[in-house]
Protein backbone atom coordinates (compact mmCIF):
# COMPACT_ATOMS: atom_id res chain seq x y z
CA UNK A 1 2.49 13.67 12.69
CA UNK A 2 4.68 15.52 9.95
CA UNK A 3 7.80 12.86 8.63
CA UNK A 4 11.39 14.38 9.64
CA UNK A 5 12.29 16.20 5.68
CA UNK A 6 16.12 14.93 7.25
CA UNK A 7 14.50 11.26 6.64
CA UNK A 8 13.07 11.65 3.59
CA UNK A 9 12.84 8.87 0.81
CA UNK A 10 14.49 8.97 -2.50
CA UNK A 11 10.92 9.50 -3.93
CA UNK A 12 11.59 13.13 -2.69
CA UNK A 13 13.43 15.36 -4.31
CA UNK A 14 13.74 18.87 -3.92
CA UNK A 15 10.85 19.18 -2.03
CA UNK A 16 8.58 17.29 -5.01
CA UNK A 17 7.37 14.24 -5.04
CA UNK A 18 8.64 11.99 -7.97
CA UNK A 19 5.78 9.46 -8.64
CA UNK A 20 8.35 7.11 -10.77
CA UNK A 21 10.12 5.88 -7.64
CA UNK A 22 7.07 6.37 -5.47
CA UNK A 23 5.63 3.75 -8.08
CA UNK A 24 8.60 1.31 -8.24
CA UNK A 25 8.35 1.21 -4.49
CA UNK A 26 4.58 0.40 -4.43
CA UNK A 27 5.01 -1.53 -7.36
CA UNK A 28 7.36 -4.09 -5.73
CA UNK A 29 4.93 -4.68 -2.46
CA UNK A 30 2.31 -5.40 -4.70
CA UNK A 31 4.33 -8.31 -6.90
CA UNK A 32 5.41 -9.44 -2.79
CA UNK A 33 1.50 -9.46 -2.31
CA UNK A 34 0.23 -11.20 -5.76
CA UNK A 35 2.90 -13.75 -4.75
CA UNK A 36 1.58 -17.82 -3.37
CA UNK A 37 3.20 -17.30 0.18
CA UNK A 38 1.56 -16.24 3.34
CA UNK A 39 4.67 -14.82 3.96
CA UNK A 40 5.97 -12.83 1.07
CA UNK A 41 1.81 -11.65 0.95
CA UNK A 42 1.90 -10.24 4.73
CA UNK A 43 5.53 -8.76 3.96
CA UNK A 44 3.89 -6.92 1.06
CA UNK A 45 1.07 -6.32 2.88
CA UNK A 46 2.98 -4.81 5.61
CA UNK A 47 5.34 -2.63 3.52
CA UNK A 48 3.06 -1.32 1.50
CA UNK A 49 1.11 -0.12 4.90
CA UNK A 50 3.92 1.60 5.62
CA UNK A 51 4.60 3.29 2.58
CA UNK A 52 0.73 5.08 2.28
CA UNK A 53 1.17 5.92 5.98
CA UNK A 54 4.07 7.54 5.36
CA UNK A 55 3.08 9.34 2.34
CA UNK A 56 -0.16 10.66 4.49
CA UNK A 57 2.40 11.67 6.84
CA UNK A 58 4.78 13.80 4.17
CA UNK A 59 3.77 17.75 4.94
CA UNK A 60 0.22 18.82 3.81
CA UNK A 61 1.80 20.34 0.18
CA UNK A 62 2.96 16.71 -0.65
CA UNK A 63 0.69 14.46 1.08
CA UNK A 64 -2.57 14.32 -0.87
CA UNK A 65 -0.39 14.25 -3.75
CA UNK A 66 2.00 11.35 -2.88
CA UNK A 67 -1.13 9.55 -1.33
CA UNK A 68 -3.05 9.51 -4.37
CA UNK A 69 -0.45 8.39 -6.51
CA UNK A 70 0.21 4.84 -4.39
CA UNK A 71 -3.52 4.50 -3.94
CA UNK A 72 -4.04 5.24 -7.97
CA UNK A 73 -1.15 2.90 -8.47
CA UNK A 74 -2.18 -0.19 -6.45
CA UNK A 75 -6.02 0.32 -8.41
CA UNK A 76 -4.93 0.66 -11.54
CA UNK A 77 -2.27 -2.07 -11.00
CA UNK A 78 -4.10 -5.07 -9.72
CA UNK A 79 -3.23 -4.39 -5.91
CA UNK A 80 -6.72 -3.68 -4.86
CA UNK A 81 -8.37 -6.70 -6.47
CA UNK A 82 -5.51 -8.98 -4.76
CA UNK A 83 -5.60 -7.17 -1.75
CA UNK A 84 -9.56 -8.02 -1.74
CA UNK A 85 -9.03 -10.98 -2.86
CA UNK A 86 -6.83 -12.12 0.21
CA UNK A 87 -9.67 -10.96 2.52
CA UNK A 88 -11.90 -13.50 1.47
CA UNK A 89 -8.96 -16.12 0.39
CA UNK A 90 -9.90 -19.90 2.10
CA UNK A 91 -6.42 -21.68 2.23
CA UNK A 92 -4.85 -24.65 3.48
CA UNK A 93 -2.63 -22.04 5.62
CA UNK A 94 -3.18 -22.38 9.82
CA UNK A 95 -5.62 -20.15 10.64
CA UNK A 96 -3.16 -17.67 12.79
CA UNK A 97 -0.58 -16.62 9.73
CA UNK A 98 -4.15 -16.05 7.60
CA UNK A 99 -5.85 -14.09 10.06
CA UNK A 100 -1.94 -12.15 10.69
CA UNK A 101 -2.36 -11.92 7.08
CA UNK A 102 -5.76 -10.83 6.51
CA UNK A 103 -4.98 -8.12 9.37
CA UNK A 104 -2.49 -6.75 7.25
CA UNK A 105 -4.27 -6.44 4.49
CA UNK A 106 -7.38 -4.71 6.01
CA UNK A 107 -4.92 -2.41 7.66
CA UNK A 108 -4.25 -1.27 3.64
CA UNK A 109 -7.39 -1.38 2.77
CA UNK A 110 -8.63 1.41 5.23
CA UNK A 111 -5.45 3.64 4.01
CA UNK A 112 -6.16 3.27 0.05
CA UNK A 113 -9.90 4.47 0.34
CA UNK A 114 -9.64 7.16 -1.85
CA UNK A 115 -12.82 8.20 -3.67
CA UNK A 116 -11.76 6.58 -6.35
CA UNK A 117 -11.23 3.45 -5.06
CA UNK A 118 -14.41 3.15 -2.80
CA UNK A 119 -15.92 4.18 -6.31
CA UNK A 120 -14.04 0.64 -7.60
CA UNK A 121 -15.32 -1.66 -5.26
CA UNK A 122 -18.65 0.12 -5.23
């Protein structure tokens, strides 16, 4: 399914992608994710899901490119490691906002899996 060009984020201008505001967005789920609470970590989590679904979303001519860039950005920027590091993360938390959480996270996971970043965690 092709995102609506009417709807299109500020990361998108003039029909190019602008990979300094498609980074400050990913860059700001990531902090929410490297932060101590369940909560801020799923929000993260969860935001950051939707920003790489929408970028594989954007037409074919910007997708790859605007996909790469988050997934390159959340490698290169710690996101992966925490993001991998949550999936295995034993915590005092109740077991349903960890598992919530951990859902979240996996959810990610199976959108960043670039090359390059199976290549990482290979």
């Amino acid at each position: 399914k092709s995102l609506n060009m009417a709807n299109k984020p500020e990361w998108i201008k003039g029909g190019e992608i602008h990979p300094s505001g498609l980074k400050k967005e990913a860059a700001a789920y990531i902090k929410l994710i490297q932060s101590t609470s369940v909560k801020k970590q799923k929000e993260g989590a969860d935001s950051l899901y939707r920003l790489i679904v929408l970028t594989w979303s954007l037409e074919t001519k910007l997708a790859r490119d605007a996909a790469d860039i988050v997934c390159d950005y959340v490698r290169v920027n710690g996101g992966l490691e925490s993001l991998l590091s949550l999936c295995q993360s034993t915590t005092s938390e109740p077991a349903p906002e960890m598992k919530s959480l951990q859902l979240s996270v996996l959810r990610v996971i199976e959108q960043i899996m670039v090359a390059e970043n199976r290549q990482y965690i290979a």
